[in-house]
Protein backbone atom coordinates (compact mmCIF):
# COMPACT_ATOMS: atom_id res chain seq x y z
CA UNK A 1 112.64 88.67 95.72
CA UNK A 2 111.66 92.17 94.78
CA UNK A 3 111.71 95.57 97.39
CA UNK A 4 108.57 94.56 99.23
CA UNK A 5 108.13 91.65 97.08
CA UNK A 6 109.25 88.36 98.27
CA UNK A 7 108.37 84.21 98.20
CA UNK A 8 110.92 82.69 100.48
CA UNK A 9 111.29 80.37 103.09
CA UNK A 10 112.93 81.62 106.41
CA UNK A 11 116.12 80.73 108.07
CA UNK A 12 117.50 77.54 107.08
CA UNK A 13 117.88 74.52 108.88
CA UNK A 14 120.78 73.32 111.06
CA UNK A 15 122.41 70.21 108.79
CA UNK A 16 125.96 71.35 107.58
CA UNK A 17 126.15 72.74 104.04
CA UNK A 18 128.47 69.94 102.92
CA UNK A 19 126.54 67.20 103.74
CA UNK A 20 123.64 68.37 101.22
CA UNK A 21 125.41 68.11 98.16
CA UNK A 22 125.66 64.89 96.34
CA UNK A 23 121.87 63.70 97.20
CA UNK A 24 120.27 61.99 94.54
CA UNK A 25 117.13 63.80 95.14
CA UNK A 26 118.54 67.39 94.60
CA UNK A 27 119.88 69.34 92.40
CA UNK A 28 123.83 68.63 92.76
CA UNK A 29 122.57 65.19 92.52
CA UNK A 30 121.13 64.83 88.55
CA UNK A 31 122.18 67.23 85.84
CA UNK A 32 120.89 66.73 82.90
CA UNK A 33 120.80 68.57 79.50
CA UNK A 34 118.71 71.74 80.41
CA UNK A 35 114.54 71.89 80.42
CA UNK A 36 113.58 75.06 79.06
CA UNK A 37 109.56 75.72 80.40
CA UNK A 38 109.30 78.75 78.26
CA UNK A 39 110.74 81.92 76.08
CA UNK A 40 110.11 85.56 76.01
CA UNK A 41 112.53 87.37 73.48
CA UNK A 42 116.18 87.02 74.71
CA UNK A 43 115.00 85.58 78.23
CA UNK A 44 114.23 81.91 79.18
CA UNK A 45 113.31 79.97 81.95
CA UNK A 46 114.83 76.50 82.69
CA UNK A 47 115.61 74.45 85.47
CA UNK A 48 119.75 75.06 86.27
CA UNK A 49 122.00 71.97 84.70
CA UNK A 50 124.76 72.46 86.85
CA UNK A 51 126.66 73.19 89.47
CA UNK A 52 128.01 76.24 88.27
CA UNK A 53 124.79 77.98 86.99
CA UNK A 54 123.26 77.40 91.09
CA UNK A 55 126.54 79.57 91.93
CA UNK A 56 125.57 82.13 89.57
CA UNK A 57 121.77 81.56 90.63
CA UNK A 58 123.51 82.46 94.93
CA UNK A 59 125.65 85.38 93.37
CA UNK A 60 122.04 86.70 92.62
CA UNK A 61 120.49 86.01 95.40
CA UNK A 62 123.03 87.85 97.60
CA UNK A 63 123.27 90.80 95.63
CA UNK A 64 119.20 91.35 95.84
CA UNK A 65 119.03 89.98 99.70
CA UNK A 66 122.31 91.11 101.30
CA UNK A 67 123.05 94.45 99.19
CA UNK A 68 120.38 95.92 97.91
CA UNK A 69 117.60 94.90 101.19
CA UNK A 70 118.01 94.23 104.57
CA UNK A 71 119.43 90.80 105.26
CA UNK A 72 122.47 90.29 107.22
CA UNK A 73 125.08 88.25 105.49
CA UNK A 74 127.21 85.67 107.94
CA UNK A 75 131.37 85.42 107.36
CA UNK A 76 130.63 82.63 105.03
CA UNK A 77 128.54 84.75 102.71
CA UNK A 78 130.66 87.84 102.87
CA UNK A 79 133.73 85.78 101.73
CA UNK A 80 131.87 83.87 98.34
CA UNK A 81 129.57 86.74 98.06
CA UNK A 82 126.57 84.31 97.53
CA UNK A 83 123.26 83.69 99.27
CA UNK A 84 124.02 79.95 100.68
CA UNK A 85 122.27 77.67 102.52
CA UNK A 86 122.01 74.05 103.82
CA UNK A 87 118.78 73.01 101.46
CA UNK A 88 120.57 74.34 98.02
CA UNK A 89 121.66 70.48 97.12
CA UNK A 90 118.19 69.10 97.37
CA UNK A 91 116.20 71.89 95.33
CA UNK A 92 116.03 72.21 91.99
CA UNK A 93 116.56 75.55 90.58
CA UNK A 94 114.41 77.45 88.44
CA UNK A 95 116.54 80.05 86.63
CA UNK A 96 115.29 82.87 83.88
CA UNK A 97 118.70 83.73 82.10
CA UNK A 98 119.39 86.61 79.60
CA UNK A 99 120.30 84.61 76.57
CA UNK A 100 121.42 88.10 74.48
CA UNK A 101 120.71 89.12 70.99
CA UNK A 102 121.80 86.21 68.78
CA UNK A 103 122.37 88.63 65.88
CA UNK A 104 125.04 90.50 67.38
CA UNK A 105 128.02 88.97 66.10
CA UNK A 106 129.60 87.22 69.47
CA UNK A 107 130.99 83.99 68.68
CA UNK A 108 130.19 83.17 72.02
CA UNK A 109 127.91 84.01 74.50
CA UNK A 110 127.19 83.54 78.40
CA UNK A 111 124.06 83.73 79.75
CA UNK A 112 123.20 85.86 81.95
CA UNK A 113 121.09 84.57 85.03
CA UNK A 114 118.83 87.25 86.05
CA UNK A 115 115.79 85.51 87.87
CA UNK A 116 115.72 82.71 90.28
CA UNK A 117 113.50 80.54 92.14
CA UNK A 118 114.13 77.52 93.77
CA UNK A 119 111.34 74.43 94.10
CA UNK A 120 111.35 71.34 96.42
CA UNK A 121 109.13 68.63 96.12
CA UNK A 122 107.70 66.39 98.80
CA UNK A 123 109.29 63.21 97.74
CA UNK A 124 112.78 64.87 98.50
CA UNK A 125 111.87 66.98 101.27
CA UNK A 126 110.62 63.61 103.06
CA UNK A 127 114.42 62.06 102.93
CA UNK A 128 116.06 64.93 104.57
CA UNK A 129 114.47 67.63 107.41
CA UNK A 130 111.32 67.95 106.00
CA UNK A 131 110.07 71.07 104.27
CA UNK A 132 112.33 74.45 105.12
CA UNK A 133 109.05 76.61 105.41
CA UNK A 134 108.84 74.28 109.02
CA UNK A 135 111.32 76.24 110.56
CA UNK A 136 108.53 79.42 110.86
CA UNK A 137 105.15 77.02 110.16
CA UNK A 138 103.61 73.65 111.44
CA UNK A 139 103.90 72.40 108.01
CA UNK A 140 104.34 68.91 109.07
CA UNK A 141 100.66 68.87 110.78
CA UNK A 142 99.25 69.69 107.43
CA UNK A 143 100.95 67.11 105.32
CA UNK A 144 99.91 64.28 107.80
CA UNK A 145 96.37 65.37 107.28
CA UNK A 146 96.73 65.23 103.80
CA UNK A 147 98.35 61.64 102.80
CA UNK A 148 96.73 62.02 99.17
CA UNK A 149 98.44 65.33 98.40
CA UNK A 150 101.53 65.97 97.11
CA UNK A 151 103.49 69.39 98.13
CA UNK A 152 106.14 71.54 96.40
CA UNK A 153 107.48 74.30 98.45
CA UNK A 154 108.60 77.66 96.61
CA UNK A 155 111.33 80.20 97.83
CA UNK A 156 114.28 82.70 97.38
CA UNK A 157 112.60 84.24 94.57
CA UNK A 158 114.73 87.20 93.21
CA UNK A 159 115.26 88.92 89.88
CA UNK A 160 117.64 91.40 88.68
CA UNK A 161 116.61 95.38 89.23
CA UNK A 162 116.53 96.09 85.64
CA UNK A 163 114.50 92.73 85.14
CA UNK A 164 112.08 93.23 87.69
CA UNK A 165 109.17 93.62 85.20
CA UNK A 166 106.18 92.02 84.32
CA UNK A 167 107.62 89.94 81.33
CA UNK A 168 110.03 88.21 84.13
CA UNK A 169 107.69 87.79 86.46
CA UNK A 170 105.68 86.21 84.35
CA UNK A 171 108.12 83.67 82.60
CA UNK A 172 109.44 82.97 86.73
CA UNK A 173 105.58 81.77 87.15
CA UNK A 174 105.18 80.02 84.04
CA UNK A 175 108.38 77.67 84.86
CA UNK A 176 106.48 77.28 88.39
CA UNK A 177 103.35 76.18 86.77
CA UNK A 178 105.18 74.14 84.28
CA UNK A 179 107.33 72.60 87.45
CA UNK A 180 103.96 71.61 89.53
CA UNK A 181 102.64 70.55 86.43
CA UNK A 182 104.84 68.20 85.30
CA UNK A 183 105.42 66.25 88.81
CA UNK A 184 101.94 66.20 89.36
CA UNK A 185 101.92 68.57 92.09
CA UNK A 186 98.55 69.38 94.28
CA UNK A 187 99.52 72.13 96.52
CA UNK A 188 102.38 74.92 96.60
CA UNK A 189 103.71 76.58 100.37
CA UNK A 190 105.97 78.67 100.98
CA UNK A 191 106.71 82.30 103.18
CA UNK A 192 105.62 85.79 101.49
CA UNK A 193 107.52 88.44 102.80
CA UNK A 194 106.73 92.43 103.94
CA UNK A 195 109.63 94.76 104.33
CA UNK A 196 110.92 95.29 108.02
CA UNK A 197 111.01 93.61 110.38
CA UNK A 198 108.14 95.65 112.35
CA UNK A 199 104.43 94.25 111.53
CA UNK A 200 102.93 96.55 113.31
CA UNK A 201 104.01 98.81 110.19
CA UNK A 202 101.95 96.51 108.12
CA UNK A 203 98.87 96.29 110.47
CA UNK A 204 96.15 96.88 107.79
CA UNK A 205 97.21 94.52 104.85
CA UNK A 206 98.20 92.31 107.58
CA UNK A 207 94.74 92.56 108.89
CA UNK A 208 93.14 92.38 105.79
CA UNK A 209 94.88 89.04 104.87
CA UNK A 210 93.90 87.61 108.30
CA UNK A 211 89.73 88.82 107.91
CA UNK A 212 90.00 87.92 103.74
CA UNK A 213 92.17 85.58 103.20
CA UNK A 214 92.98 83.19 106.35
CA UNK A 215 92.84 79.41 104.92
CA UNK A 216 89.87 77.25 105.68
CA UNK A 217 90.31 75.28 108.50
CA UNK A 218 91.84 72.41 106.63
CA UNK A 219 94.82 73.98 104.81
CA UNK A 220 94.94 76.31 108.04
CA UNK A 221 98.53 76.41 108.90
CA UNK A 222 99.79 78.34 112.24
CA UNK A 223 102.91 79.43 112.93
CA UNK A 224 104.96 78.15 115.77
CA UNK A 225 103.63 79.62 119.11
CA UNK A 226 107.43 81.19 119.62
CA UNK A 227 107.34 82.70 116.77
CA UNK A 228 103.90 83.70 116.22
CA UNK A 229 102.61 87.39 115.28
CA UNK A 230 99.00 87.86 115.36
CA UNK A 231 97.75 89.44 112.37
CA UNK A 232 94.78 90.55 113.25
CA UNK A 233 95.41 94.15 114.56
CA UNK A 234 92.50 95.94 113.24
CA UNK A 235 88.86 94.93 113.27
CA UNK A 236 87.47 93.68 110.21
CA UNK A 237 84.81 96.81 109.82
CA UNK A 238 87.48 99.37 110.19
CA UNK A 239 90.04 97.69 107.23
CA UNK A 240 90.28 100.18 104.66
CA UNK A 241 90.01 97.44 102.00
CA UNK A 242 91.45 99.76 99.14
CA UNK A 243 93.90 100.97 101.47
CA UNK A 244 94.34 97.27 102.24
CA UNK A 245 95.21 96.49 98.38
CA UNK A 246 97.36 98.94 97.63
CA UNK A 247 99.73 97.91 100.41
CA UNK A 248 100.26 94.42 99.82
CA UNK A 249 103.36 93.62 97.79
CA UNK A 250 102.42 92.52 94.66
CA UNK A 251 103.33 88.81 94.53
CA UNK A 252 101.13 88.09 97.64
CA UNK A 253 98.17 90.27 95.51
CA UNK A 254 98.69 87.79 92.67
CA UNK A 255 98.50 84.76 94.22
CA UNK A 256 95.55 85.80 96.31
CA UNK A 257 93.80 86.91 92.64
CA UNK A 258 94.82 83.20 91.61
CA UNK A 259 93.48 81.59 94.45
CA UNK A 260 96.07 81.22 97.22
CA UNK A 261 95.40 81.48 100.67
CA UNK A 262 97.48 82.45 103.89
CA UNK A 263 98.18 80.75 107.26
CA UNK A 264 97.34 81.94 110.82
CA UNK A 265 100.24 84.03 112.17
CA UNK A 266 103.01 86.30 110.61
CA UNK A 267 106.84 85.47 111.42
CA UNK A 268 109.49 87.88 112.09
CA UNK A 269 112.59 86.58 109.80
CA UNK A 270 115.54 88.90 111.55
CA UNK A 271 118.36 87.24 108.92
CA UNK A 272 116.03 88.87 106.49
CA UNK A 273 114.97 91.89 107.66
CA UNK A 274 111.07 90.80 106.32
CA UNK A 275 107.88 89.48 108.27
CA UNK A 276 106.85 86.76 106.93
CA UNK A 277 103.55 84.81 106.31
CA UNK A 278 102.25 81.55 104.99
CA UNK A 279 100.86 81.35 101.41
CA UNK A 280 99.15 77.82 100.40
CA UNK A 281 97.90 77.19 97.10
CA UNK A 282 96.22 74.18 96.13
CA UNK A 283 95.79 73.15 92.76
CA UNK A 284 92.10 72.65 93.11
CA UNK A 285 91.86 76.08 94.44
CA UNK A 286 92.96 77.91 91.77
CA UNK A 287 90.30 79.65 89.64
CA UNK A 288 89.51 77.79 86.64
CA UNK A 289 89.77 80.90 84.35
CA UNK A 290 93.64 80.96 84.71
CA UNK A 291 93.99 77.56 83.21
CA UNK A 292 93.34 79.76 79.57
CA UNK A 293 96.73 81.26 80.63
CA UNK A 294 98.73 78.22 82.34
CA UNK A 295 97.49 75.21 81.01
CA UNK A 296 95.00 72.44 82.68
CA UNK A 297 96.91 71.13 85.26
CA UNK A 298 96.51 67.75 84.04
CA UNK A 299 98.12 68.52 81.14
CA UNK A 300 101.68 68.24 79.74
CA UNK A 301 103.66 71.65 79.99
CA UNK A 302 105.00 72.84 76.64
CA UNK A 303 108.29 74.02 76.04
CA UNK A 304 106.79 77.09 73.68
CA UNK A 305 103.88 77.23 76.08
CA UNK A 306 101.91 81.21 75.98
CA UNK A 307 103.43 82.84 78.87
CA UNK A 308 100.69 84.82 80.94
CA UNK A 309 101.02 85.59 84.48
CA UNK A 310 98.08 87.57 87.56
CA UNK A 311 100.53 89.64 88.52
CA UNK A 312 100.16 92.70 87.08
């Protein structure tokens, strides 16, 4: 998560913390030697091998959410000064860590982990609450429509101020890419966040998401009546389409250039401070001149893989 620039599921869901932590299916479950997706200089991305590199991976988290934006951190939180929640034992973790200048005469050296994401796949998901995105969205609806489809859900994307650059961004999305890719993945979801927790202070990119970008009726997801903002607050001939642009944080700009789409209603996340709305990106969707940059989905991700990213 970045000022303004955010992939994140909302609140989490209500099963204890404990009782997520030695599944199988997640991440406190199977450590194995680490999988590095890709290199830029001194940074890598790689999926987190253990326990201790997830805490380091929440120390993050709640530095960027709870002290330098707008969430509000509960006693738990406050105490361990990490970003927490119930799901954290069934992702996996996608960390970019700091690895250092090799040359500079340490004996030893700890990484540093400056960017985070974390990735949950359907299979897992399906054994526990379902995805965490369902809290704001009727995901559920949309995976029963689509029994050939498999889902990965995205979220608590952050990076470390001085990282927060293109060359981490795009090593973040090439260990997505290389994720999806390697499980065979047909669709990514997940919750792009605004700023505040006032859309009516985001009424034309929210509009101009709703007239130019609202999924077609069969990824359409909507959010839950109780929850639901409507986004469209200005007509479509009076969005200021530039305007538009230049006010959407960047993240949601890149996935729209890449082909994503959005859902039908923004969210208010208060925990957050953000509003929220629904990004869906199938695999098929995705313009086929990216695949230069990423690699064919069908195809095996490599470890030295050309690291290229829309974001920019």
């Amino acid at each position: 998560m970045f000022p303004g620039l955010t992939f994140k599921p909302s609140q989490a869901g209500a099963l204890p913390l404990l009782g997520r932590r030695l599944f199988a299916g997640g991440a406190f479950g199977r450590f194995q030697s680490p999988k590095v997706y890709g290199r830029i200089g001194p940074l890598e991305v790689r999926l987190a091998s253990k326990r201790a590199e997830i805490r380091r991976a929440q120390r993050l988290r709640y530095k960027v959410f709870y002290e330098e934006m707008s969430a509000t951190p509960g006693a738990l939180a406050i105490l361990s000064r990490r970003d927490e929640d119930a799901y954290d034992g069934i992702f996996d973790h996608l960390l970019v860590l700091d690895r250092g200048d090799p040359n500079d005469g340490r004996r030893w050296r700890r990484s540093k982990v400056v960017g985070t994401y974390r990735v949950l796949r359907q299979e897992i998901a399906s054994l526990y609450d379902g995805f965490y995105t369902q809290d704001e969205y009727d995901v559920a609806s949309l995976i029963r429509s689509k029994p050939d489809y498999t889902f990965i859900e995205l979220g608590r994307s952050c990076v470390l101020k001085p990282y927060r650059n293109k060359r981490t961004l795009e090593l973040l999305w090439q260990g997505v890419w290389s994720y999806v890719r390697e499980h065979g993945a047909d669709v990514m979801l997940g919750c792009a966040s605004f700023p505040g927790t006032d859309p009516k202070a985001h009424a034309l990119a929210l509009s101009f998401l709703h007239h130019n970008a609202l999924a077609p009726e069969e990824w359409r997801v909507r959010a839950h009546a109780h929850r639901h903002v409507d986004m469209n607050m200005i007509p479509r001939e009076k969005v200021d389409i530039r305007a538009a642009l230049k006010a959407l944080p960047p993240l949601i700009k890149g996935y729209l250039r890449v082909g994503a789409y959005v859902g039908d209603g923004a969210v208010i996340d208060h925990q957050f401070g953000t509003t929220d709305v629904f990004v869906i990106m199938p695999v098929e969707a995705i313009k086929t001149r990216y695949f230069a940059h990423f690699g064919a989905p069908d195809a095996l991700p490599s470890e030295m893989a050309p690291v290229y990213a829309p974001l920019s």
